[in-house]
C-alpha atoms as a PDB file:
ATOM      1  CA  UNK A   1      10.621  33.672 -80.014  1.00  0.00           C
ATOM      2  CA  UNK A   2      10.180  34.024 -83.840  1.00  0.00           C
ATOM      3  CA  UNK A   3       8.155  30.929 -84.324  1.00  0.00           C
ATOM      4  CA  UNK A   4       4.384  31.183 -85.531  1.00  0.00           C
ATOM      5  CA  UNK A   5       3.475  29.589 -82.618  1.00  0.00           C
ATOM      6  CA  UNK A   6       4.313  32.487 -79.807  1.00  0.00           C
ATOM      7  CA  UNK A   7       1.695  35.178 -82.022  1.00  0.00           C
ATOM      8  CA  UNK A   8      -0.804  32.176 -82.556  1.00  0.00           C
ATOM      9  CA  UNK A   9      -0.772  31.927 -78.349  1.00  0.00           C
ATOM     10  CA  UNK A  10      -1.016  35.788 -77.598  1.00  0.00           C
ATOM     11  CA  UNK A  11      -3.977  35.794 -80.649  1.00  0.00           C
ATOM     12  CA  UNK A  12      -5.387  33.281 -78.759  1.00  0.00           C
ATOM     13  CA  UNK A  13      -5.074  34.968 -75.229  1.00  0.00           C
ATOM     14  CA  UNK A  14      -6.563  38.113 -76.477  1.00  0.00           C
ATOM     15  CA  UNK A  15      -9.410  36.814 -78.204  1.00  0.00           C
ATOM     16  CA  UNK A  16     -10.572  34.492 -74.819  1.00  0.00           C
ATOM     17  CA  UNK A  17     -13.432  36.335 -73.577  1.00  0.00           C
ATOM     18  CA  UNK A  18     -12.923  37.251 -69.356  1.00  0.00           C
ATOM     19  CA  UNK A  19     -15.800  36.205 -67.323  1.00  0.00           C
ATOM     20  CA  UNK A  20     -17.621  38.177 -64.883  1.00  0.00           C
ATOM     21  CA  UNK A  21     -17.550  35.480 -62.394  1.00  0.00           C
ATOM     22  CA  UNK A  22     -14.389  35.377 -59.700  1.00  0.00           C
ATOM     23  CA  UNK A  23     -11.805  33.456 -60.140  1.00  0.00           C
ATOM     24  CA  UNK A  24     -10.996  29.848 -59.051  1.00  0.00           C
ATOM     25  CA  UNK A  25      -7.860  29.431 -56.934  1.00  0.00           C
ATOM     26  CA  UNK A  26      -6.077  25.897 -56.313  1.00  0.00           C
ATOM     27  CA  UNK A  27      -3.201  25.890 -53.811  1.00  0.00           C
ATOM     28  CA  UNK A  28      -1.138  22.505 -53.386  1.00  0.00           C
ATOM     29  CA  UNK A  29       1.905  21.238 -51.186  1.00  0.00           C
ATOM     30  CA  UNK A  30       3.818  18.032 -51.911  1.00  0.00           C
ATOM     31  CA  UNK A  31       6.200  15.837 -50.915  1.00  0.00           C
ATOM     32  CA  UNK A  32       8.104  13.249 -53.180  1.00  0.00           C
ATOM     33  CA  UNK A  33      10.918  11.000 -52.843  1.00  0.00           C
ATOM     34  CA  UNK A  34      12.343  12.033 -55.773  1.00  0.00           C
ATOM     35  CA  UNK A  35      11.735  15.143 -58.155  1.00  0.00           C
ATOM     36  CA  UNK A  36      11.932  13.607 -61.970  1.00  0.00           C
ATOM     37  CA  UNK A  37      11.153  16.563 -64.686  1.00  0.00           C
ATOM     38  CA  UNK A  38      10.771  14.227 -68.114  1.00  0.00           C
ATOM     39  CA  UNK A  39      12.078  11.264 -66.083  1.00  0.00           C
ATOM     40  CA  UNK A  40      14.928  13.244 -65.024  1.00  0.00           C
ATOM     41  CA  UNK A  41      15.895  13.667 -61.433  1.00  0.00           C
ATOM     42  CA  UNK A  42      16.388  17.091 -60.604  1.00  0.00           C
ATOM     43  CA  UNK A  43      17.119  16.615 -56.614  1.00  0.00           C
ATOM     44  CA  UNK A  44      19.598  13.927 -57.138  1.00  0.00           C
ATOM     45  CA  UNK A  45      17.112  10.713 -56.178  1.00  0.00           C
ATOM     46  CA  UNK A  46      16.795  12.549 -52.857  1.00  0.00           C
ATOM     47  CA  UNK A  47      13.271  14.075 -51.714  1.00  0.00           C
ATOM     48  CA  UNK A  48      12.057  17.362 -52.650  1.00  0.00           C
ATOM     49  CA  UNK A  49       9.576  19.799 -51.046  1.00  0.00           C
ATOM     50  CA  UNK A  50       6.737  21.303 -53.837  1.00  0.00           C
ATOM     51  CA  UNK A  51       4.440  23.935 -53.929  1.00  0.00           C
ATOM     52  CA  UNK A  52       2.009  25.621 -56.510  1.00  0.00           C
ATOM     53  CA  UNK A  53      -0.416  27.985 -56.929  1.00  0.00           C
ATOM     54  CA  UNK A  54      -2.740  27.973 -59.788  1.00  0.00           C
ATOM     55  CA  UNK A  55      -5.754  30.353 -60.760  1.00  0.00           C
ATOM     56  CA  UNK A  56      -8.379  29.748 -63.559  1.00  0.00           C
ATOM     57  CA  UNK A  57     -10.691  32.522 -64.789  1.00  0.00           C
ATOM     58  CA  UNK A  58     -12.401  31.472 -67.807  1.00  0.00           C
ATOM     59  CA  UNK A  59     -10.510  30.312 -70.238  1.00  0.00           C
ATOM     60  CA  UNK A  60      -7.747  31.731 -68.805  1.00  0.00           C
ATOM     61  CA  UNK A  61      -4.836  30.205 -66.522  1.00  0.00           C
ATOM     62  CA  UNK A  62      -1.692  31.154 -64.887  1.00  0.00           C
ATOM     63  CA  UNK A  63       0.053  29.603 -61.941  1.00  0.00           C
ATOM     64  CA  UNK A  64       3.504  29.478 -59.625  1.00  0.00           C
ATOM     65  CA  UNK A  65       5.312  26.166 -59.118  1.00  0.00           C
ATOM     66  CA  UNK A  66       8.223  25.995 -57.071  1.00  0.00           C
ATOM     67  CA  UNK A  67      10.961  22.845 -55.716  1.00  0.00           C
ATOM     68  CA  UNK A  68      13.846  21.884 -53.876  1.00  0.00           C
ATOM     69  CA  UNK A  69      16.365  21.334 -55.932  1.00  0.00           C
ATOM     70  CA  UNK A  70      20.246  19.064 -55.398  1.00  0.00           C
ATOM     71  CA  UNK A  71      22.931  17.378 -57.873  1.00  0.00           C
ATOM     72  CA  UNK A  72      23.257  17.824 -61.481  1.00  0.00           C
ATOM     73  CA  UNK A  73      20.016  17.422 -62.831  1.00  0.00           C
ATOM     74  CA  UNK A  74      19.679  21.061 -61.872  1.00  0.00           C
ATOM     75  CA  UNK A  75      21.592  24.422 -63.282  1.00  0.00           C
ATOM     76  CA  UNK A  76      24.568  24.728 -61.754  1.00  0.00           C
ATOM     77  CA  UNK A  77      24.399  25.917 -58.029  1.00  0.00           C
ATOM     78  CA  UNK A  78      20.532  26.307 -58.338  1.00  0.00           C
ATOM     79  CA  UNK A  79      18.795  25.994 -54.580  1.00  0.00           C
ATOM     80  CA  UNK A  80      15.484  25.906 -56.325  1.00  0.00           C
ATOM     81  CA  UNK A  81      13.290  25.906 -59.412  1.00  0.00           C
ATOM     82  CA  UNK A  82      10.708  28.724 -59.493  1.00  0.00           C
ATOM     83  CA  UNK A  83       8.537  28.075 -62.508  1.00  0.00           C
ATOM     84  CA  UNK A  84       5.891  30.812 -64.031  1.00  0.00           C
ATOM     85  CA  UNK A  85       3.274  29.517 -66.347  1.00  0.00           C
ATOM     86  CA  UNK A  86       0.336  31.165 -68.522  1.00  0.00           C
ATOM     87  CA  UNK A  87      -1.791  30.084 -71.124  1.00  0.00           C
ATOM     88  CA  UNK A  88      -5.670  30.303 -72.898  1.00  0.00           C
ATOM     89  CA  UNK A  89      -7.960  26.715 -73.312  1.00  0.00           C
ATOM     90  CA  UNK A  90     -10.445  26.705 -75.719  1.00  0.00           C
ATOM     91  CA  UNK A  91     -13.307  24.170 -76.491  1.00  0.00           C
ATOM     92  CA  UNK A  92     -11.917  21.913 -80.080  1.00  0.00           C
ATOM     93  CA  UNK A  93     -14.177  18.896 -81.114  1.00  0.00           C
ATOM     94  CA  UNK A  94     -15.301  17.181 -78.164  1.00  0.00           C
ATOM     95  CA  UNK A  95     -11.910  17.533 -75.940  1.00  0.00           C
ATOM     96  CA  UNK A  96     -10.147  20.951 -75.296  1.00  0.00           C
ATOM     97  CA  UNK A  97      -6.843  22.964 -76.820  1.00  0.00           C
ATOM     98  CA  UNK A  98      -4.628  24.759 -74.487  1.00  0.00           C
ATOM     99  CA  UNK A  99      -2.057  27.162 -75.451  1.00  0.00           C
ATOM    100  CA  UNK A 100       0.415  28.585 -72.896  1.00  0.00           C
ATOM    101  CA  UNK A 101       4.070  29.506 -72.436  1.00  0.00           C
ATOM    102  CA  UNK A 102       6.335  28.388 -68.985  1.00  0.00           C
ATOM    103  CA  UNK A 103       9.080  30.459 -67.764  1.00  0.00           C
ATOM    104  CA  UNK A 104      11.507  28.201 -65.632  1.00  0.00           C
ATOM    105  CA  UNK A 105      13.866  29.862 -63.278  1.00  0.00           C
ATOM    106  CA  UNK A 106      16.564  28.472 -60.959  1.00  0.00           C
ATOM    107  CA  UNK A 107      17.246  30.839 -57.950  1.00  0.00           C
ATOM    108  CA  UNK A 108      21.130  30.662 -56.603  1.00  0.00           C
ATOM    109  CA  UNK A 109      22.016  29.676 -60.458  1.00  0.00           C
ATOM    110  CA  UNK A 110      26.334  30.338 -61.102  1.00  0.00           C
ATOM    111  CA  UNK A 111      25.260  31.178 -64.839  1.00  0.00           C
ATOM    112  CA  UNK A 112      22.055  32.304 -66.915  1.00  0.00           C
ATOM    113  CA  UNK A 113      20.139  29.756 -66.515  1.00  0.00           C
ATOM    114  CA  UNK A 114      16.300  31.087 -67.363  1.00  0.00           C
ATOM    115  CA  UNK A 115      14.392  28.728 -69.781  1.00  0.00           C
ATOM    116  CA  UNK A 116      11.164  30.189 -72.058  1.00  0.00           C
ATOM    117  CA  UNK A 117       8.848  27.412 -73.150  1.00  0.00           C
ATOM    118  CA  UNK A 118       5.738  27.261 -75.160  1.00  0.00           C
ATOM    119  CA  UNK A 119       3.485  24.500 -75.202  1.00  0.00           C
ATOM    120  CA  UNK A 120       0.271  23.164 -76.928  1.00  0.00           C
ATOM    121  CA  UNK A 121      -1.995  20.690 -75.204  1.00  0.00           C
ATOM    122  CA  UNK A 122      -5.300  19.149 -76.369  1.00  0.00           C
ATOM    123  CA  UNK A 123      -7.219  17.323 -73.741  1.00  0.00           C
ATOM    124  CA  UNK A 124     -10.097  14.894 -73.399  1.00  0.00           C
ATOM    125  CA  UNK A 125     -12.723  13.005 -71.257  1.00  0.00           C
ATOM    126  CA  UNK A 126     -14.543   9.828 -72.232  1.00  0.00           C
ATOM    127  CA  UNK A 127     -16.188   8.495 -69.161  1.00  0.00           C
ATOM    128  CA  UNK A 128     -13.746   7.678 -66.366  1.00  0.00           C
ATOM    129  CA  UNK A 129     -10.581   8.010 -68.844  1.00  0.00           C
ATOM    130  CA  UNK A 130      -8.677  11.041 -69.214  1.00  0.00           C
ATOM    131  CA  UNK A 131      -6.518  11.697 -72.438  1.00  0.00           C
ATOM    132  CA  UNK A 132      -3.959  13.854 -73.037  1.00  0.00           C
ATOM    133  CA  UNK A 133      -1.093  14.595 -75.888  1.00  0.00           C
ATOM    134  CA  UNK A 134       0.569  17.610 -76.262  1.00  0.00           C
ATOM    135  CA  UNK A 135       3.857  19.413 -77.458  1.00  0.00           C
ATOM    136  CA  UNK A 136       6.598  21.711 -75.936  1.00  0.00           C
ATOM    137  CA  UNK A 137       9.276  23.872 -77.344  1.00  0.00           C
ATOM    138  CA  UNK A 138      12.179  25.537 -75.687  1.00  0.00           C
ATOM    139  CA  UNK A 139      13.779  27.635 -78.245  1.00  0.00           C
ATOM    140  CA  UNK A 140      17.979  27.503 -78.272  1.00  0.00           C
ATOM    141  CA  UNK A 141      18.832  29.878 -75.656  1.00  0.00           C
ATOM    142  CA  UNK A 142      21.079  30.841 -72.743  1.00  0.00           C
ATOM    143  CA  UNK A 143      19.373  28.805 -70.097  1.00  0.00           C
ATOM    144  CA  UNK A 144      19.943  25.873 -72.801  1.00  0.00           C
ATOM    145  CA  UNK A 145      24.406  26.395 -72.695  1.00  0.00           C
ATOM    146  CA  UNK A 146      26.397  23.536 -73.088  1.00  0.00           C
ATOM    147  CA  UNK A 147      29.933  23.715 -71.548  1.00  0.00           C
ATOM    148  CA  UNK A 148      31.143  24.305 -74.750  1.00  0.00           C
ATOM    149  CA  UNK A 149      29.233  27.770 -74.813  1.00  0.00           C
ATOM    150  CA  UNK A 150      26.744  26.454 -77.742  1.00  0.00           C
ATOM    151  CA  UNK A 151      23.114  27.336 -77.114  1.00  0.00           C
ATOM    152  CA  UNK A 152      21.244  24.407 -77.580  1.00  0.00           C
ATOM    153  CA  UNK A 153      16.800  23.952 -78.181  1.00  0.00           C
ATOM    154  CA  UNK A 154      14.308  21.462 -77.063  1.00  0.00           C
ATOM    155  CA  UNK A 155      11.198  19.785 -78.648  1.00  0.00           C
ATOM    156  CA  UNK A 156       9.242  18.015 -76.561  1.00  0.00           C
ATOM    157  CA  UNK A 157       6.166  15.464 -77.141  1.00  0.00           C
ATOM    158  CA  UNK A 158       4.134  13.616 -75.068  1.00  0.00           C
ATOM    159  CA  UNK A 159       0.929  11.710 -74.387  1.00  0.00           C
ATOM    160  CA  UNK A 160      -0.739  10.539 -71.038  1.00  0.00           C
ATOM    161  CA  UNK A 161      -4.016   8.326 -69.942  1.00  0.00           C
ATOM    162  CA  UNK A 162      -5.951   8.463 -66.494  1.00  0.00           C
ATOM    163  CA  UNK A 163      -8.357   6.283 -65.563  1.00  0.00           C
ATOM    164  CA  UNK A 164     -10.355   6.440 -62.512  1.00  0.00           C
ATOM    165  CA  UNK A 165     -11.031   3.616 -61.041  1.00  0.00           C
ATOM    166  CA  UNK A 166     -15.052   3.806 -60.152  1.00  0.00           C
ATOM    167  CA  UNK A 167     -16.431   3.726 -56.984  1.00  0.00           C
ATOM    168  CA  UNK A 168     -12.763   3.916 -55.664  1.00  0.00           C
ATOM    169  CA  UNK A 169     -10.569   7.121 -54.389  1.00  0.00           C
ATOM    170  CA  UNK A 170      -7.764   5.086 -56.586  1.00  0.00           C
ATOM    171  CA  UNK A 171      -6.804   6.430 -60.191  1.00  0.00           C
ATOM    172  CA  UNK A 172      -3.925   4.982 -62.592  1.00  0.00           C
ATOM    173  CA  UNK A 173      -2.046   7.035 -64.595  1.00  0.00           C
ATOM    174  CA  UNK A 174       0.662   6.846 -67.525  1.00  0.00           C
ATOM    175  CA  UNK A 175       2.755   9.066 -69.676  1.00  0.00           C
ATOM    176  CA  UNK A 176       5.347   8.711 -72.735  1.00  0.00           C
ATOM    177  CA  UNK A 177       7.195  11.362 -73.724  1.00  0.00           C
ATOM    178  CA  UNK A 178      10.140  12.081 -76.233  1.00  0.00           C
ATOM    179  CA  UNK A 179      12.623  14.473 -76.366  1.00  0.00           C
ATOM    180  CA  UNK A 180      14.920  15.746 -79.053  1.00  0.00           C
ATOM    181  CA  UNK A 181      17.485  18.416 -78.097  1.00  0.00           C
ATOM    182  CA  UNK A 182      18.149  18.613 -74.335  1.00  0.00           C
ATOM    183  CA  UNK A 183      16.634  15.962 -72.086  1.00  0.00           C
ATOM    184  CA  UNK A 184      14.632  17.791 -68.760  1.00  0.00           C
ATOM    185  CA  UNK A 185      15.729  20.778 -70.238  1.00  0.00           C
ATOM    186  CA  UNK A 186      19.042  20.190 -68.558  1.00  0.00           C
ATOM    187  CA  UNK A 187      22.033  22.546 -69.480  1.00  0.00           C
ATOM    188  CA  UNK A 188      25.083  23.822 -68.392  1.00  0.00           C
ATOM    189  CA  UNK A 189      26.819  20.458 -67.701  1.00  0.00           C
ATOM    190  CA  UNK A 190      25.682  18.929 -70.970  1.00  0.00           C
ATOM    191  CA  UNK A 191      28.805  18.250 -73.553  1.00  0.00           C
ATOM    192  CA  UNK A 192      26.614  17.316 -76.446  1.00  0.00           C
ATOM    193  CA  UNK A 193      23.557  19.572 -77.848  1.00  0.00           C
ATOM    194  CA  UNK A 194      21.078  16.957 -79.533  1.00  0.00           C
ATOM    195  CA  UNK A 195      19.945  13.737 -77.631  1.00  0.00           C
ATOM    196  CA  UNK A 196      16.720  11.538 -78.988  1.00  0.00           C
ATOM    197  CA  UNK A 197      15.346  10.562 -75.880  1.00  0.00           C
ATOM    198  CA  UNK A 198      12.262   8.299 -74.445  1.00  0.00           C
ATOM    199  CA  UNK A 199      11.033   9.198 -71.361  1.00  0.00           C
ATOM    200  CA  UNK A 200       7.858   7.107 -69.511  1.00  0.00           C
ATOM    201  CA  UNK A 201       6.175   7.216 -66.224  1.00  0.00           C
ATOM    202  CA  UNK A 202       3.426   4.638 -64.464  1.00  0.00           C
ATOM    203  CA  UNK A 203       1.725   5.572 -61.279  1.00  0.00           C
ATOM    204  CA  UNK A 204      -1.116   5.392 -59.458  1.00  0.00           C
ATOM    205  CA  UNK A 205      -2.745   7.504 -56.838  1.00  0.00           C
ATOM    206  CA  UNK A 206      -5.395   6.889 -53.777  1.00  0.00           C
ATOM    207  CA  UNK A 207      -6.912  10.357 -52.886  1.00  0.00           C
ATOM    208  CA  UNK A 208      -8.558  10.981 -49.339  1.00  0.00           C
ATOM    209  CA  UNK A 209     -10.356  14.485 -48.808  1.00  0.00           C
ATOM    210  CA  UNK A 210      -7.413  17.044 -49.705  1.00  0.00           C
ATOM    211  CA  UNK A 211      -4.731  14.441 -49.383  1.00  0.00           C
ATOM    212  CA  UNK A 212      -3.131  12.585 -51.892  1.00  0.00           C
ATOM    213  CA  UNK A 213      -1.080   9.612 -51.696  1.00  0.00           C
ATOM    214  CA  UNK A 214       0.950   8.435 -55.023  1.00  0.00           C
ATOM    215  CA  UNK A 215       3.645   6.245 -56.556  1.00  0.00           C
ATOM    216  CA  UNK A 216       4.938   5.742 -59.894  1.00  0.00           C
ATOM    217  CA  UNK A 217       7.940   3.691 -61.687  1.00  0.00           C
ATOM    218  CA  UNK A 218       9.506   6.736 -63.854  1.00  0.00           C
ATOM    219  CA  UNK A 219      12.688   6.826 -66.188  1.00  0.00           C
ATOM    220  CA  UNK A 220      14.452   7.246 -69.326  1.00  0.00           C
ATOM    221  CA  UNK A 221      16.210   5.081 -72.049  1.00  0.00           C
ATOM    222  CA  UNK A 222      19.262   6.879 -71.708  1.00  0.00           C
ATOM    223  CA  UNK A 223      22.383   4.589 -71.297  1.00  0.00           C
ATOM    224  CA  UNK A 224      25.013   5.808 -68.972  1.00  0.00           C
ATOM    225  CA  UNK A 225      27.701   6.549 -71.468  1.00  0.00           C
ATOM    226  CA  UNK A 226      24.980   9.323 -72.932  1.00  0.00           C
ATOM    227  CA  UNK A 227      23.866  10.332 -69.463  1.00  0.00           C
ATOM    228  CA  UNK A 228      27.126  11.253 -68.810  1.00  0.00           C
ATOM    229  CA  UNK A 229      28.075  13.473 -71.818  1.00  0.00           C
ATOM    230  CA  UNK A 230      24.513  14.839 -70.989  1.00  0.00           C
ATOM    231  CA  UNK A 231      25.695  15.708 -67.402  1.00  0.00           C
ATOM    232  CA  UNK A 232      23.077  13.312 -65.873  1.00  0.00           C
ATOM    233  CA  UNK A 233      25.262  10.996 -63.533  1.00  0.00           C
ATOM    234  CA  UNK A 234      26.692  12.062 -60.338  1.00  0.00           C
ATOM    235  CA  UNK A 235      30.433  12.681 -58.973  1.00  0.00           C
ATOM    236  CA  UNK A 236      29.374   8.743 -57.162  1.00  0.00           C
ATOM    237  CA  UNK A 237      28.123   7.447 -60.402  1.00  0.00           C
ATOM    238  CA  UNK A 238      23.971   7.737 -60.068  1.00  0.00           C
ATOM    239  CA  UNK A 239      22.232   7.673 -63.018  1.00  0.00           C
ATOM    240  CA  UNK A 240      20.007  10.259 -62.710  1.00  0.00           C
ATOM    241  CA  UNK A 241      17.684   9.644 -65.691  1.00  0.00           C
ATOM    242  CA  UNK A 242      17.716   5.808 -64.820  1.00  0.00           C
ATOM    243  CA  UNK A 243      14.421   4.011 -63.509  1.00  0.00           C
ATOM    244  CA  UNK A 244      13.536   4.616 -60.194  1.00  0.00           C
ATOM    245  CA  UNK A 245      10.595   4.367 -57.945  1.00  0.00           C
ATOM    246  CA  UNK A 246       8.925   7.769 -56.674  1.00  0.00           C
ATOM    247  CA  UNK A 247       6.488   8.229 -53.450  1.00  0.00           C
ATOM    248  CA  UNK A 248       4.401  11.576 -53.239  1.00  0.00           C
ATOM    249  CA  UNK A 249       2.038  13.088 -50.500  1.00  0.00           C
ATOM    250  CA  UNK A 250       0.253  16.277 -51.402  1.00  0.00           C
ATOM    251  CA  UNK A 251      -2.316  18.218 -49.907  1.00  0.00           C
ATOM    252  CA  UNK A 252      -4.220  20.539 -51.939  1.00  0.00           C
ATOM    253  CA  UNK A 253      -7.271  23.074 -50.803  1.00  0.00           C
END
């Protein structure tokens, strides 16, 4: 946590001025077919049950995500993935910077398996199309092991389009993202500390009142002989960071 960008965040956070006005809640449940974290599965390309809760006062955010969780693109033994996350956004040029840090943690874990994040995000609008790029860093840590005991780190950076379709409840989306260090932020099963890794998502979504109906085409360019040293196949040979097809229903309110 000795990086410049951890004191640039809390300089940040302190300096965001708090709002008299009350604070906007957003509470969502979803369903998916498949739970991929940077195009990894982490419930074994098997469904997964979602929930978050996220609050905005100002220029000020923190919310509570939590999953289902099954196979090895989880910690070892985890049930579930309870994930913290707080951060500052900040007007920059015509789009918006946000600056926040994500604790991940993995209830029923066998080892330490707690993973500190920051992350930098600058977001913009231009009529119906939504931009976004950012960058995420998990320092090396415990929550990072290898099976060889090494601590290992993740950098992480991405960029994403939505377009809304007008006069339509229909939006597409799209993301690319690359990894170097650990892929999903997987450890404990992984044999080898530094993978280069693509990751890339394509979706679209029909919303109707609070509910939300989605698929996407997800996955990785991970071969299987580096999925496995990674940890990422199954005892039946699944490729868990292979392309797959993911359906979602959420409800939010």
């Amino acid at each position: 946590m000795s990086p410049p960008f951890v004191p640039l965040f809390v300089i940040a956070l302190l300096l965001s001025p708090v709002p008299a006005a009350a604070a906007d809640f957003y509470v969502e449940g979803r369903l998916v077919s498949d739970y991929r974290f940077r195009g990894v599965s982490r419930s074994n390309v098997r469904p997964a049950a979602q929930a978050s809760l996220n609050v905005e006062e100002g220029r000020i955010y923190a919310g509570v995500f939590a999953s289902s969780l099954a196979g090895n693109g989880r910690p070892p033994g985890a049930d579930a993935e309870i994930t913290l996350s707080a951060g500052t956004s900040q007007p920059l040029g015509l789009g918006t910077l946000d600056l926040g840090v994500s604790l991940y943690t993995f209830p029923g874990s066998q080892n330490a398996s707690a993973i500190f994040e920051t992350e930098a995000r600058l977001r913009g609008t231009i009529g119906p199309l939504h931009l976004t790029a950012g960058a995420a860093w998990a320092p090396s840590q415990a929550g990072l092991r290898l099976r060889s005991g090494q601590n290992a780190s993740s950098l992480h950076g991405w960029g994403a389009a939505r377009v809304d379709v007008l006069g339509t409840p229909l939006s597409v989306n799209a993301r690319l993202g690359h990894t170097r260090g650990a892929p999903g932020l997987v450890g404990g099963r992984a044999l080898i500390a530094t993978a280069r890794v693509w990751d890339w998502r394509l979706g679209a979504d029909f919303a109707a009142g609070p509910f939300t109906l989605g698929a996407a085409v997800t996955g990785t360019d991970l071969g299987r002989a580096q999925a496995e040293a990674l940890g990422l196949t199954t005892p039946g040979g699944r490729h868990l960071s292979g392309t797959g097809l993911i359906v979602s229903l959420s409800a939010g309110f």
